[in-house]
PDB file of N, CA and C in Angstrom:
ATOM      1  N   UNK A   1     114.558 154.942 285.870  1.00  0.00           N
ATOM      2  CA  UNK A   1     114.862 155.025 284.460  1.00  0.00           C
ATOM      3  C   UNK A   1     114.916 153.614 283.876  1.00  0.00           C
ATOM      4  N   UNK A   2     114.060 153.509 282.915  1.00  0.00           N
ATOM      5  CA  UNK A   2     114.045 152.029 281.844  1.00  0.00           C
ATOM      6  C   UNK A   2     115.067 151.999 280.947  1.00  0.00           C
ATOM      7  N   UNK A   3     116.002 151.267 281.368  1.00  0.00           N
ATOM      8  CA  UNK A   3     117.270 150.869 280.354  1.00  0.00           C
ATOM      9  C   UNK A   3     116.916 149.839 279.294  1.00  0.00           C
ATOM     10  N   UNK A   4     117.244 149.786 277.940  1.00  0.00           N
ATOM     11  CA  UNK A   4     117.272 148.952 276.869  1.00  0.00           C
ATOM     12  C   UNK A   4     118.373 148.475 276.261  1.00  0.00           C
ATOM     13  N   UNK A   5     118.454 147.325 275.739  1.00  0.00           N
ATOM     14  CA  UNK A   5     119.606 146.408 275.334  1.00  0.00           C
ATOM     15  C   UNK A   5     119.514 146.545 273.527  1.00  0.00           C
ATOM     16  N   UNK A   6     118.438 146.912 273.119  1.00  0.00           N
ATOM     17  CA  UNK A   6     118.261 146.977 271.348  1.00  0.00           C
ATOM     18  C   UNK A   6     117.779 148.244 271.080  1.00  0.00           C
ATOM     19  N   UNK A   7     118.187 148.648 270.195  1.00  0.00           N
ATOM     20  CA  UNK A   7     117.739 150.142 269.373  1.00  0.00           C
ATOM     21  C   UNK A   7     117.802 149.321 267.755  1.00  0.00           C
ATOM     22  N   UNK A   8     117.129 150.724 266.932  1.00  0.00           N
ATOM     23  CA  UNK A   8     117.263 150.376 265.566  1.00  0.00           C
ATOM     24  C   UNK A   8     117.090 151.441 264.846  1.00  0.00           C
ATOM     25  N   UNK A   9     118.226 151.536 263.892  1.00  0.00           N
ATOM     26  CA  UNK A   9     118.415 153.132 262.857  1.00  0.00           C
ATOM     27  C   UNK A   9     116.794 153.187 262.641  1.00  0.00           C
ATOM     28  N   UNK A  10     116.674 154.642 261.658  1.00  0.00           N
ATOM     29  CA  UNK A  10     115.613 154.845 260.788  1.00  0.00           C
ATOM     30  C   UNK A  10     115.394 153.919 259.678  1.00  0.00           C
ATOM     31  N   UNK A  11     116.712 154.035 259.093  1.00  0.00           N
ATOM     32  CA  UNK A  11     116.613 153.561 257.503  1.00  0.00           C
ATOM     33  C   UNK A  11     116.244 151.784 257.855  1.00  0.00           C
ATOM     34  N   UNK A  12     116.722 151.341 259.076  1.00  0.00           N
ATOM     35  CA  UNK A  12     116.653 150.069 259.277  1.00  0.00           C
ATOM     36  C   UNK A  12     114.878 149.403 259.752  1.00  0.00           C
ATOM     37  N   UNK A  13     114.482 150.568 260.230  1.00  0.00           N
ATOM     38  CA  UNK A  13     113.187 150.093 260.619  1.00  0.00           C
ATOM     39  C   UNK A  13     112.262 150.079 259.336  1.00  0.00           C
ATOM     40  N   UNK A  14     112.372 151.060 258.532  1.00  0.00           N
ATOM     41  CA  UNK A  14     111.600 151.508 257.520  1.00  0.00           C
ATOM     42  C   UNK A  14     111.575 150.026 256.502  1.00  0.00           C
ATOM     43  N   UNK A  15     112.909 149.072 256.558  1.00  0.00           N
ATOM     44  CA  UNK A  15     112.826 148.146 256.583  1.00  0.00           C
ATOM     45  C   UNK A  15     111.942 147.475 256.577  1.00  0.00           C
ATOM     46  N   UNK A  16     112.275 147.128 258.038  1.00  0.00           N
ATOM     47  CA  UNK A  16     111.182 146.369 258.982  1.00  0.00           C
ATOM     48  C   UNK A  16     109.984 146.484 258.566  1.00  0.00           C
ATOM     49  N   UNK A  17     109.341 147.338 258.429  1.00  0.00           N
ATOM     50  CA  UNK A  17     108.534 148.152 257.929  1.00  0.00           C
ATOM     51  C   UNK A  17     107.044 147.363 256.973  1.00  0.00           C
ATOM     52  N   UNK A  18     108.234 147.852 256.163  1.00  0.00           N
ATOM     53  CA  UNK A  18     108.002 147.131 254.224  1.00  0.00           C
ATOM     54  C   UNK A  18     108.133 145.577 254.767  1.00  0.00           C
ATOM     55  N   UNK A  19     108.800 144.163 255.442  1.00  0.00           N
ATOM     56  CA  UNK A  19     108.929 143.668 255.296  1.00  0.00           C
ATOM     57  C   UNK A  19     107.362 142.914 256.362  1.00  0.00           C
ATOM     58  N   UNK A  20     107.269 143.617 257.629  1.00  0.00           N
ATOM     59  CA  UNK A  20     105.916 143.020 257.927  1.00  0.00           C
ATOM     60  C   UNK A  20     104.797 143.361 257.520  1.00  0.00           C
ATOM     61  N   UNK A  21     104.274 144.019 256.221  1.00  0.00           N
ATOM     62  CA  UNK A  21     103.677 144.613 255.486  1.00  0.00           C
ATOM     63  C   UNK A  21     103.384 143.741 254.130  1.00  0.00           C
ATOM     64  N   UNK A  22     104.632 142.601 254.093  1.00  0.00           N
ATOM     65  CA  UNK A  22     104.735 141.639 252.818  1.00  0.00           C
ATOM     66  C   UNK A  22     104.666 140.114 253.590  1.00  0.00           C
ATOM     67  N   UNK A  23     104.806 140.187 254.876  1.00  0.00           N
ATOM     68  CA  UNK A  23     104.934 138.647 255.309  1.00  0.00           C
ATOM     69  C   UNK A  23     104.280 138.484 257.084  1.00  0.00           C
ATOM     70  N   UNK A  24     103.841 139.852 257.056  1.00  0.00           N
ATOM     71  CA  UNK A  24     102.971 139.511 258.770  1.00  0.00           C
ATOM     72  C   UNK A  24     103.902 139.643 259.760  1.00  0.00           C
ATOM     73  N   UNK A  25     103.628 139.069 260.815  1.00  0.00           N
ATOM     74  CA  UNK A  25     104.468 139.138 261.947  1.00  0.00           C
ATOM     75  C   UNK A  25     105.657 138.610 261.830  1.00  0.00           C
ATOM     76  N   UNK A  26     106.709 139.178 262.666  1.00  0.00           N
ATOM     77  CA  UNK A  26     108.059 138.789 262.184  1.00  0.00           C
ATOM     78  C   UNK A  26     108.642 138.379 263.998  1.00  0.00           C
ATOM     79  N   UNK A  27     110.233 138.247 263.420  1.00  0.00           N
ATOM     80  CA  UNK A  27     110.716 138.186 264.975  1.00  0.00           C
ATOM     81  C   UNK A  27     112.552 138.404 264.210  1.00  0.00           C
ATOM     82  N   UNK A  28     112.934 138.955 264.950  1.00  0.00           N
ATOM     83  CA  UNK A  28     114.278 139.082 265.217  1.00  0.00           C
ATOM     84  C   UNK A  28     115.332 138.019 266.056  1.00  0.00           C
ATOM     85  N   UNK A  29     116.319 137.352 265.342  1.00  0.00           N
ATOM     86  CA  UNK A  29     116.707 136.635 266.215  1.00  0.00           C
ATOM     87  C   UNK A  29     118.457 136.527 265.647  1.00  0.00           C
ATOM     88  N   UNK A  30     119.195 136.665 266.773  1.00  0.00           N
ATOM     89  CA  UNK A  30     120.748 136.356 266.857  1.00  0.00           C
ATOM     90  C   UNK A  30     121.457 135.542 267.090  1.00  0.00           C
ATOM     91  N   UNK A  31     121.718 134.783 266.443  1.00  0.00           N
ATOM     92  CA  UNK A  31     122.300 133.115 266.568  1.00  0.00           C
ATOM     93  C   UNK A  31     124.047 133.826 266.782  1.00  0.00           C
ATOM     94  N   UNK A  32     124.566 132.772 266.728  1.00  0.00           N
ATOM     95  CA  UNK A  32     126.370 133.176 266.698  1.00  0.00           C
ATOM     96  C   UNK A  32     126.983 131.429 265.503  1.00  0.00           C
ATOM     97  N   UNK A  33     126.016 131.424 265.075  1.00  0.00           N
ATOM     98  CA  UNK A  33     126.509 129.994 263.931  1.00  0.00           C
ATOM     99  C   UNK A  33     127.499 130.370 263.037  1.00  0.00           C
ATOM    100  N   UNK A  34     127.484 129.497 262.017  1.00  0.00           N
ATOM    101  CA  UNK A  34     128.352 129.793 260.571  1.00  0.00           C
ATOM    102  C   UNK A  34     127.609 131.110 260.056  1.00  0.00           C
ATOM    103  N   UNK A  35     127.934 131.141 258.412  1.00  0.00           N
ATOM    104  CA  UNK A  35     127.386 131.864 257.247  1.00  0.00           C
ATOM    105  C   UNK A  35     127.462 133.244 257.676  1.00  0.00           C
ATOM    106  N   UNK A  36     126.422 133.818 258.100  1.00  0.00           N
ATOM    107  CA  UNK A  36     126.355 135.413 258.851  1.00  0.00           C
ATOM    108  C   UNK A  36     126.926 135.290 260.237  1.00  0.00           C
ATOM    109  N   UNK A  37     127.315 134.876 261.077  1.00  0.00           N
ATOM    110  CA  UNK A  37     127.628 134.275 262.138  1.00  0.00           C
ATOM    111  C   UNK A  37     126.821 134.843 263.432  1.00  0.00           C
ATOM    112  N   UNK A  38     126.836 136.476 263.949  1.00  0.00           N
ATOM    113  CA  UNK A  38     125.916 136.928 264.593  1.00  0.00           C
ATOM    114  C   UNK A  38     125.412 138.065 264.254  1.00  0.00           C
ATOM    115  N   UNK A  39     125.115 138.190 262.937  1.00  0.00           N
ATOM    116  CA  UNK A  39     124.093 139.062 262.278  1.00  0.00           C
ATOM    117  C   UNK A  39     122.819 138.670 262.744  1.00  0.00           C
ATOM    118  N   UNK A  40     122.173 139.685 263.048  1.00  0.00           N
ATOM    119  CA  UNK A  40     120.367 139.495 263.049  1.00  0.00           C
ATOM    120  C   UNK A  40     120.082 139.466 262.166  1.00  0.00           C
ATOM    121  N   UNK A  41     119.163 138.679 262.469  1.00  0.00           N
ATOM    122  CA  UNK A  41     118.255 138.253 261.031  1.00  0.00           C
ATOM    123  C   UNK A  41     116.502 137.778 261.605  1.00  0.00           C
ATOM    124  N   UNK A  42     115.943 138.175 260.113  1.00  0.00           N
ATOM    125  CA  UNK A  42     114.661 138.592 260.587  1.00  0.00           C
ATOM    126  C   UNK A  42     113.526 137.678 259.822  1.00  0.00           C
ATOM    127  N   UNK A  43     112.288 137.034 260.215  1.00  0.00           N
ATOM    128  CA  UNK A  43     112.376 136.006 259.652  1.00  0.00           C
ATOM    129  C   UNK A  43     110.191 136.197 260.040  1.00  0.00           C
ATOM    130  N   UNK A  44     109.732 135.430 259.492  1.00  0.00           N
ATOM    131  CA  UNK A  44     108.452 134.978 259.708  1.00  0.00           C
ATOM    132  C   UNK A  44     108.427 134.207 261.172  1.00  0.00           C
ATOM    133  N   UNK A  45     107.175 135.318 262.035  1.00  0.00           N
ATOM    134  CA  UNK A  45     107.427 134.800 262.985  1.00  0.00           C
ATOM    135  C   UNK A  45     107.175 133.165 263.070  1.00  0.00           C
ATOM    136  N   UNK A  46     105.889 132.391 262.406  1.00  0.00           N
ATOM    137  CA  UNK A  46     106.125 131.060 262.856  1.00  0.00           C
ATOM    138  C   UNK A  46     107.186 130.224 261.805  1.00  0.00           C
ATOM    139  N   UNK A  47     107.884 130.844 261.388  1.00  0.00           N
ATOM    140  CA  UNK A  47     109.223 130.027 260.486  1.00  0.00           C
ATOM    141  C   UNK A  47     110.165 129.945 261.513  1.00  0.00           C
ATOM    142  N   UNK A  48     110.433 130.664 262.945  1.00  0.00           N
ATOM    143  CA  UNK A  48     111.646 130.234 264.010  1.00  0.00           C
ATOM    144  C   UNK A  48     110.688 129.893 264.915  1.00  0.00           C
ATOM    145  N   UNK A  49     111.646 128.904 265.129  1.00  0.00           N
ATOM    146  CA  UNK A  49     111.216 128.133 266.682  1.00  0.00           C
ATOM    147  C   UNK A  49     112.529 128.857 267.838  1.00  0.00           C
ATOM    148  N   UNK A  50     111.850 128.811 269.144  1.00  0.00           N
ATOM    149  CA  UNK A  50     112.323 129.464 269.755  1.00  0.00           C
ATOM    150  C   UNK A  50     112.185 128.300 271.069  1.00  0.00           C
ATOM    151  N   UNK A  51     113.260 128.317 272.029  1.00  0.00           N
ATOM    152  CA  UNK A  51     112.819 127.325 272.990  1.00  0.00           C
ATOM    153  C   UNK A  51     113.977 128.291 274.427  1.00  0.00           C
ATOM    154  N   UNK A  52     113.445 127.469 275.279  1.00  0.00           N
ATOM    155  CA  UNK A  52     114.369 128.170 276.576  1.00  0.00           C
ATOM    156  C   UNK A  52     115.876 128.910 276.463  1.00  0.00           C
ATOM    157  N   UNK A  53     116.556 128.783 275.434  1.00  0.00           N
ATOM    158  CA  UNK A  53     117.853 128.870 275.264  1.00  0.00           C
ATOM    159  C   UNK A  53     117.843 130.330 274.795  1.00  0.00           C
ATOM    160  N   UNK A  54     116.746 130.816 274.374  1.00  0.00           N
ATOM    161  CA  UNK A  54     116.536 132.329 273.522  1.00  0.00           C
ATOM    162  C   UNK A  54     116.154 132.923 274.576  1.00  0.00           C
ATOM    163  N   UNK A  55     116.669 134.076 274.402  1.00  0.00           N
ATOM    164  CA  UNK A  55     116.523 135.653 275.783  1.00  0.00           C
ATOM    165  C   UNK A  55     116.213 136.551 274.999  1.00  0.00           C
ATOM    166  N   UNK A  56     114.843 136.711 275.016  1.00  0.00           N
ATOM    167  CA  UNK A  56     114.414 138.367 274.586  1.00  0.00           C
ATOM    168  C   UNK A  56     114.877 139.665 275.101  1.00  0.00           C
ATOM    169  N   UNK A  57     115.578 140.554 274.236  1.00  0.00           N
ATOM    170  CA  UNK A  57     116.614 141.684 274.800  1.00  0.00           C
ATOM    171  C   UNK A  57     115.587 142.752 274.650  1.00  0.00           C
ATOM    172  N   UNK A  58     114.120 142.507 273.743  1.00  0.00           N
ATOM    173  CA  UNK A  58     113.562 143.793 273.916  1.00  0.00           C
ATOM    174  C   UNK A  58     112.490 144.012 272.245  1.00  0.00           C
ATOM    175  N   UNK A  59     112.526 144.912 272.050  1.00  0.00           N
ATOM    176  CA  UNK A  59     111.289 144.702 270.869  1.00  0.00           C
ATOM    177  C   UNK A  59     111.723 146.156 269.914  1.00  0.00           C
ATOM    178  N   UNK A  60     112.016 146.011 268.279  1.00  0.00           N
ATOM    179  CA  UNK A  60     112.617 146.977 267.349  1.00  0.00           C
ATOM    180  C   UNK A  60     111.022 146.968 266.413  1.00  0.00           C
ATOM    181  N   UNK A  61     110.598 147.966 266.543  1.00  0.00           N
ATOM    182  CA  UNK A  61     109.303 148.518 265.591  1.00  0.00           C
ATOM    183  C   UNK A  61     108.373 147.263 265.856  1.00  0.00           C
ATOM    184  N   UNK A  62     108.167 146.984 266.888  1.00  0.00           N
ATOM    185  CA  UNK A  62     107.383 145.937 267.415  1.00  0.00           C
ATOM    186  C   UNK A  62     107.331 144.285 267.038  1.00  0.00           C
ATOM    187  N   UNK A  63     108.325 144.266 266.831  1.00  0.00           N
ATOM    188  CA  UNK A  63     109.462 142.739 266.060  1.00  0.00           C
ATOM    189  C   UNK A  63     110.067 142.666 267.240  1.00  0.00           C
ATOM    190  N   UNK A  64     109.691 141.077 267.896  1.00  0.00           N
ATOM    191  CA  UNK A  64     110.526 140.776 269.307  1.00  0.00           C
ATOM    192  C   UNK A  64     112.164 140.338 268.762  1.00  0.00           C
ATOM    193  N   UNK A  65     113.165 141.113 269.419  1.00  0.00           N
ATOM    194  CA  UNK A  65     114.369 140.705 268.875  1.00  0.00           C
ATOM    195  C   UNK A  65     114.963 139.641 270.187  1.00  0.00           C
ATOM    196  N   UNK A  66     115.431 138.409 269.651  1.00  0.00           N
ATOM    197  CA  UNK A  66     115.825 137.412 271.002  1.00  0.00           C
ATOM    198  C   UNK A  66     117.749 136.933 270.436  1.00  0.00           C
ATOM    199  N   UNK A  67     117.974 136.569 271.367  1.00  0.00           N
ATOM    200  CA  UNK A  67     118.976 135.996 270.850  1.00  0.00           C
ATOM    201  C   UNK A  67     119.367 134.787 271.653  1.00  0.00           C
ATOM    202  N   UNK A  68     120.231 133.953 271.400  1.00  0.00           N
ATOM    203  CA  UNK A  68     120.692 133.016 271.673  1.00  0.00           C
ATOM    204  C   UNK A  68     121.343 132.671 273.156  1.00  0.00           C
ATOM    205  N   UNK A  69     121.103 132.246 274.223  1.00  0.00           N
ATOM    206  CA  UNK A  69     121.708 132.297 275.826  1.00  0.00           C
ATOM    207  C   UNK A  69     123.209 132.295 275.539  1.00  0.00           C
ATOM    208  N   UNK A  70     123.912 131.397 274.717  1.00  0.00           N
ATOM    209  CA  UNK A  70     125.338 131.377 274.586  1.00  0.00           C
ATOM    210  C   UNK A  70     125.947 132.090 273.987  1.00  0.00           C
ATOM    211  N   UNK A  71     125.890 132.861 272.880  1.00  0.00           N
ATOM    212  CA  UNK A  71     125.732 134.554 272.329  1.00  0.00           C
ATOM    213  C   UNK A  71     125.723 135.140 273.225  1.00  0.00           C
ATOM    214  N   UNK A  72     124.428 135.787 273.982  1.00  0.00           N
ATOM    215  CA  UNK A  72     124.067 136.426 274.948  1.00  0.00           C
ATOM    216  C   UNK A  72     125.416 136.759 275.866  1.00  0.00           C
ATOM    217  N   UNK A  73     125.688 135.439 276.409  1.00  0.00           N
ATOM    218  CA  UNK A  73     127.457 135.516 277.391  1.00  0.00           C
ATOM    219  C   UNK A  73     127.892 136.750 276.532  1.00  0.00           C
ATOM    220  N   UNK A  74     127.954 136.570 275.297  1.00  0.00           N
ATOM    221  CA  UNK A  74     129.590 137.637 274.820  1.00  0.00           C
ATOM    222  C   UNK A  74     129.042 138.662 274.625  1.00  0.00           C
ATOM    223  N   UNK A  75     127.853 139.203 274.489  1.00  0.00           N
ATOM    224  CA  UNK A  75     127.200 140.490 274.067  1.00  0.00           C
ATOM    225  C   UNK A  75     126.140 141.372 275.269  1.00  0.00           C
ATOM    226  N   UNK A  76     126.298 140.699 276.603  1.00  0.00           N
ATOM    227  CA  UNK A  76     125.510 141.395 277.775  1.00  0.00           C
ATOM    228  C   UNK A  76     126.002 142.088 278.642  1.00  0.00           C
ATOM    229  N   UNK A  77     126.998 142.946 277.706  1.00  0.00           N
ATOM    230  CA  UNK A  77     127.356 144.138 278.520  1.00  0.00           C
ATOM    231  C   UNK A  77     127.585 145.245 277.169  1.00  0.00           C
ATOM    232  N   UNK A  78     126.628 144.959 276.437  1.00  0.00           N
ATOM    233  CA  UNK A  78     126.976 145.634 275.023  1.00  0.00           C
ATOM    234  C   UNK A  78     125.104 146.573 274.654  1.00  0.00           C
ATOM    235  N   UNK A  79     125.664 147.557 274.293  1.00  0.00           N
ATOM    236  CA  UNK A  79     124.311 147.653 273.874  1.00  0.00           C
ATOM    237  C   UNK A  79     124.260 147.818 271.992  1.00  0.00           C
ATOM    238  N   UNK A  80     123.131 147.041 271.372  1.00  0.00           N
ATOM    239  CA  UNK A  80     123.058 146.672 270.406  1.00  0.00           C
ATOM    240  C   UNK A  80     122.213 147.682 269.568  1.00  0.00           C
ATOM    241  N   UNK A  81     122.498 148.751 268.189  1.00  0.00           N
ATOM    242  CA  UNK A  81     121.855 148.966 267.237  1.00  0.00           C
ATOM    243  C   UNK A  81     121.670 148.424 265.942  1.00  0.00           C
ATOM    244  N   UNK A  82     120.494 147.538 265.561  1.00  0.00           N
ATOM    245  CA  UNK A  82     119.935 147.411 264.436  1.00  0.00           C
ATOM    246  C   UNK A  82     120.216 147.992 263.298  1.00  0.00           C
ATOM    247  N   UNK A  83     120.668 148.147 262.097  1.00  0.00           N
ATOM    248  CA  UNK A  83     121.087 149.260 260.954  1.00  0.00           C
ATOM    249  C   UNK A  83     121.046 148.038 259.995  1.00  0.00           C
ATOM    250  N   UNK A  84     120.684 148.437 258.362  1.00  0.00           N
ATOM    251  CA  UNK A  84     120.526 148.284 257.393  1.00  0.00           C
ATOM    252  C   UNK A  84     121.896 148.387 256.691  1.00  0.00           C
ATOM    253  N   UNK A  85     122.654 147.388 255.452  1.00  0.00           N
ATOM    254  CA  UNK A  85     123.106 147.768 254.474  1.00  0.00           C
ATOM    255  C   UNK A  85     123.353 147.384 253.402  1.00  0.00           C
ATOM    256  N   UNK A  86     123.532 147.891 251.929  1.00  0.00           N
ATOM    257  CA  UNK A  86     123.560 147.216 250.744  1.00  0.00           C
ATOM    258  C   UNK A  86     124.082 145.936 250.953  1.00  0.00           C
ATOM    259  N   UNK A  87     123.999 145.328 249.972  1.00  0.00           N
ATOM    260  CA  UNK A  87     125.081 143.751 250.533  1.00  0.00           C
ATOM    261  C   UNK A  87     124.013 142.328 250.496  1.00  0.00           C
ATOM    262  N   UNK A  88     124.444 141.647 249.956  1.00  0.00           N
ATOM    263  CA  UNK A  88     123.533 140.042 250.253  1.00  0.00           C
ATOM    264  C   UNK A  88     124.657 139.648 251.289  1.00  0.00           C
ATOM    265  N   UNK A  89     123.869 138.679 252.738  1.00  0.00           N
ATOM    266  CA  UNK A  89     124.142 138.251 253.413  1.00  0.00           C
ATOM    267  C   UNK A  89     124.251 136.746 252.936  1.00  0.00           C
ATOM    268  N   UNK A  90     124.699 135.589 253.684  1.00  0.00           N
ATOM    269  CA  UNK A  90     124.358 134.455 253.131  1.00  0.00           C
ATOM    270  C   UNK A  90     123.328 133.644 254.050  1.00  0.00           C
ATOM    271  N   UNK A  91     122.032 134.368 254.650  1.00  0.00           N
ATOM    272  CA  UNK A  91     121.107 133.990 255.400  1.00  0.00           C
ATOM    273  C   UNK A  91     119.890 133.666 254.750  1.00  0.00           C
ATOM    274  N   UNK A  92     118.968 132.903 255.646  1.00  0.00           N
ATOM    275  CA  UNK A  92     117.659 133.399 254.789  1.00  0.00           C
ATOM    276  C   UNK A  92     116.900 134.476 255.562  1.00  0.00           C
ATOM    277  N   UNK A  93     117.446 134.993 256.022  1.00  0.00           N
ATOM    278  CA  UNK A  93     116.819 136.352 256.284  1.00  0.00           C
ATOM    279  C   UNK A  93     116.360 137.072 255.192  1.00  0.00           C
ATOM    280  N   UNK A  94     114.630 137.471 255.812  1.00  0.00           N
ATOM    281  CA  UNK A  94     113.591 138.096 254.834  1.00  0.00           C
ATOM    282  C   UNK A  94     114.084 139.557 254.045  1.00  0.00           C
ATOM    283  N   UNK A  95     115.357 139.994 254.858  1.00  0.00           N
ATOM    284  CA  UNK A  95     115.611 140.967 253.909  1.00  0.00           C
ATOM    285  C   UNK A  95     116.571 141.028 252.735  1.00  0.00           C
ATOM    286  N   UNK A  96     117.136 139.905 252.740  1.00  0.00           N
ATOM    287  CA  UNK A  96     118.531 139.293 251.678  1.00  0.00           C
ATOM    288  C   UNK A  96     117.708 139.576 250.186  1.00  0.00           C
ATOM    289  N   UNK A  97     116.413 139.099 249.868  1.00  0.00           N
ATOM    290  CA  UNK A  97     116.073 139.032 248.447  1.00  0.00           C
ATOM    291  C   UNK A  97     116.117 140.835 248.090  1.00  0.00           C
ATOM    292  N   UNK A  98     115.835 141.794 248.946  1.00  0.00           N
ATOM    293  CA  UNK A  98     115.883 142.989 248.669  1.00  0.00           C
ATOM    294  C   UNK A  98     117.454 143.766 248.677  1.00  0.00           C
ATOM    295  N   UNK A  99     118.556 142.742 248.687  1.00  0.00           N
ATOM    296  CA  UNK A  99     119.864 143.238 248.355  1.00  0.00           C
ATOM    297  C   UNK A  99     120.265 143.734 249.405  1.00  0.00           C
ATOM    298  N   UNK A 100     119.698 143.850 250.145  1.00  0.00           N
ATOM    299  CA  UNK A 100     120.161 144.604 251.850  1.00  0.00           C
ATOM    300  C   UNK A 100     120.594 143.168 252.730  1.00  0.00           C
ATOM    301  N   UNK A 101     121.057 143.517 253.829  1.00  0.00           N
ATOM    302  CA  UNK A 101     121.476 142.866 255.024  1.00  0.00           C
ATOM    303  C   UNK A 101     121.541 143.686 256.526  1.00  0.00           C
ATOM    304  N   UNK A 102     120.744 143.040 257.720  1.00  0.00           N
ATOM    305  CA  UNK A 102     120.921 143.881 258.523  1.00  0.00           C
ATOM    306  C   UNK A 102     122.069 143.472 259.144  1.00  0.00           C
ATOM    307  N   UNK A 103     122.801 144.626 259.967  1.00  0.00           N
ATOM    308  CA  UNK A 103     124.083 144.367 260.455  1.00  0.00           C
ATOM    309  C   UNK A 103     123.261 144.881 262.002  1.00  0.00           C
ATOM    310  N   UNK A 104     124.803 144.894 262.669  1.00  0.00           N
ATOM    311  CA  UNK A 104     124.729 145.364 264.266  1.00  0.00           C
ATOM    312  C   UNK A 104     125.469 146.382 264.358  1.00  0.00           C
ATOM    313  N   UNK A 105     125.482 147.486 265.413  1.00  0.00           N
ATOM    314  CA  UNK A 105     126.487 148.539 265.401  1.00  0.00           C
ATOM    315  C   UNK A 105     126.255 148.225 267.394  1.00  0.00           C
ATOM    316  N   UNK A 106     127.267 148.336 268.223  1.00  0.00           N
ATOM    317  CA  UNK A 106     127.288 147.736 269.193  1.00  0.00           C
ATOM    318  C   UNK A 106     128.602 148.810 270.012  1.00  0.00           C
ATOM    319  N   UNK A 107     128.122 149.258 271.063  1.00  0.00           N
ATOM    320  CA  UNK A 107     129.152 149.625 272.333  1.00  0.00           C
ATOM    321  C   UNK A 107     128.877 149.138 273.764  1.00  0.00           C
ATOM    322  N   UNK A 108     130.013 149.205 274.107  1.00  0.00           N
ATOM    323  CA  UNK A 108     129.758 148.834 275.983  1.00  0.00           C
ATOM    324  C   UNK A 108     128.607 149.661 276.471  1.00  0.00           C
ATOM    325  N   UNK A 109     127.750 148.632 276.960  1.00  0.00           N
ATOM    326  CA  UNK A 109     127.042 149.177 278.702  1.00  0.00           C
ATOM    327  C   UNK A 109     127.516 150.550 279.025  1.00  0.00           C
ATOM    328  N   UNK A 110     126.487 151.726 279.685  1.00  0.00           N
ATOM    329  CA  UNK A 110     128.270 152.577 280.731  1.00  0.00           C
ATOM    330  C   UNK A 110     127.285 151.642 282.300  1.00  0.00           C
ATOM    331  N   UNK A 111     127.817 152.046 283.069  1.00  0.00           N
ATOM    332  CA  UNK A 111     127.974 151.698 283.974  1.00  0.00           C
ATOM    333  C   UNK A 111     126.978 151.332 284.905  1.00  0.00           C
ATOM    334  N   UNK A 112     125.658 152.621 284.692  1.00  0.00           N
ATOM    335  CA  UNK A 112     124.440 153.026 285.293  1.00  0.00           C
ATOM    336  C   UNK A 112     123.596 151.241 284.897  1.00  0.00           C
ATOM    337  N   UNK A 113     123.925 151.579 283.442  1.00  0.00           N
ATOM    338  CA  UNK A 113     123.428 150.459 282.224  1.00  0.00           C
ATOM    339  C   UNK A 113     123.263 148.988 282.566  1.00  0.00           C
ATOM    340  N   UNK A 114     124.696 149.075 282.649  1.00  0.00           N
ATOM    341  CA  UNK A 114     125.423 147.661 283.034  1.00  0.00           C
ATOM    342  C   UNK A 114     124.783 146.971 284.443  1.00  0.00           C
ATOM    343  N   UNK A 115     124.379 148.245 285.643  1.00  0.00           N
ATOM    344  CA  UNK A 115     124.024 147.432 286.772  1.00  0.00           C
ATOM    345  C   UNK A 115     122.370 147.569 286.619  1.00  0.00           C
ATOM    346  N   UNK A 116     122.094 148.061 285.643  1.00  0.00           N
ATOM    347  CA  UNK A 116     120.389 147.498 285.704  1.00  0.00           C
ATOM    348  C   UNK A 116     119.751 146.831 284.778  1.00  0.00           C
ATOM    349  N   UNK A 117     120.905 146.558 283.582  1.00  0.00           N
ATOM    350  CA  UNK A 117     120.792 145.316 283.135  1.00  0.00           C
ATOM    351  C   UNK A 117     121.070 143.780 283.570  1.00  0.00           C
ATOM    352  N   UNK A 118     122.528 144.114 284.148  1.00  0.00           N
ATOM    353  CA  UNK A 118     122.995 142.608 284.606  1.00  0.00           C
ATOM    354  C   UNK A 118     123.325 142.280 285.558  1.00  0.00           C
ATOM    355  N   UNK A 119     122.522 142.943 286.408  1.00  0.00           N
ATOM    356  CA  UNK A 119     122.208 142.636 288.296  1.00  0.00           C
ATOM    357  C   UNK A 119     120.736 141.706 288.662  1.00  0.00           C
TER     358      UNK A 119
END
């Protein structure tokens, strides 16, 4: 059985959607900084640079979602859903000008999860 670390609502992909449809390839990525702090945020793929420190958790409507190795520590026993909501974020994430913000909705690993993810 193939275990996954990212999922993503409907309403959130449909998103996605509309947004690589207006700007091409995209990428997903989870920092833990200021402003949004570890909101995903979604961006033109050659507008992020990405270097050894980023861990790809997996791919949402074919948008590689990565996040940050030191993030990663606090969130790799979590499994992560993607979701949409009204709201300006204070990112430049490509979906802020459309009044939306993507958030995270997030529970523990169970167990099966946990050892074939982080073994």
């Amino acid at each position: 059985m193939e275990f996954k670390r990212v999922a993503i609502t409907e309403q959130a992909a449909k998103i996605v959607q509309q947004l690589k449809e207006k700007h091409g390839e995209l990428i997903f990525h989870q920092s833990g900084g200021c402003c949004d702090g570890s909101a995903p945020m979604i961006f033109e793929k050659e507008d992020m640079y990405l270097d050894d420190s980023d861990i790809l958790l997996g791919q949402l409507e074919y948008v590689n979602y990565y996040m940050n190795e030191e993030q990663f520590e606090y969130w790799k026993h979590t499994f992560l859903t993607v979701d949409i909501t009204e709201g300006r974020g204070s990112s430049f994430s490509l979906e802020i000008p459309l009044g939306l913000r993507f958030i995270i909705h997030s529970r523990l690993l169970t167990e099966e999860e946990n050892k074939a993810l982080n073994n």
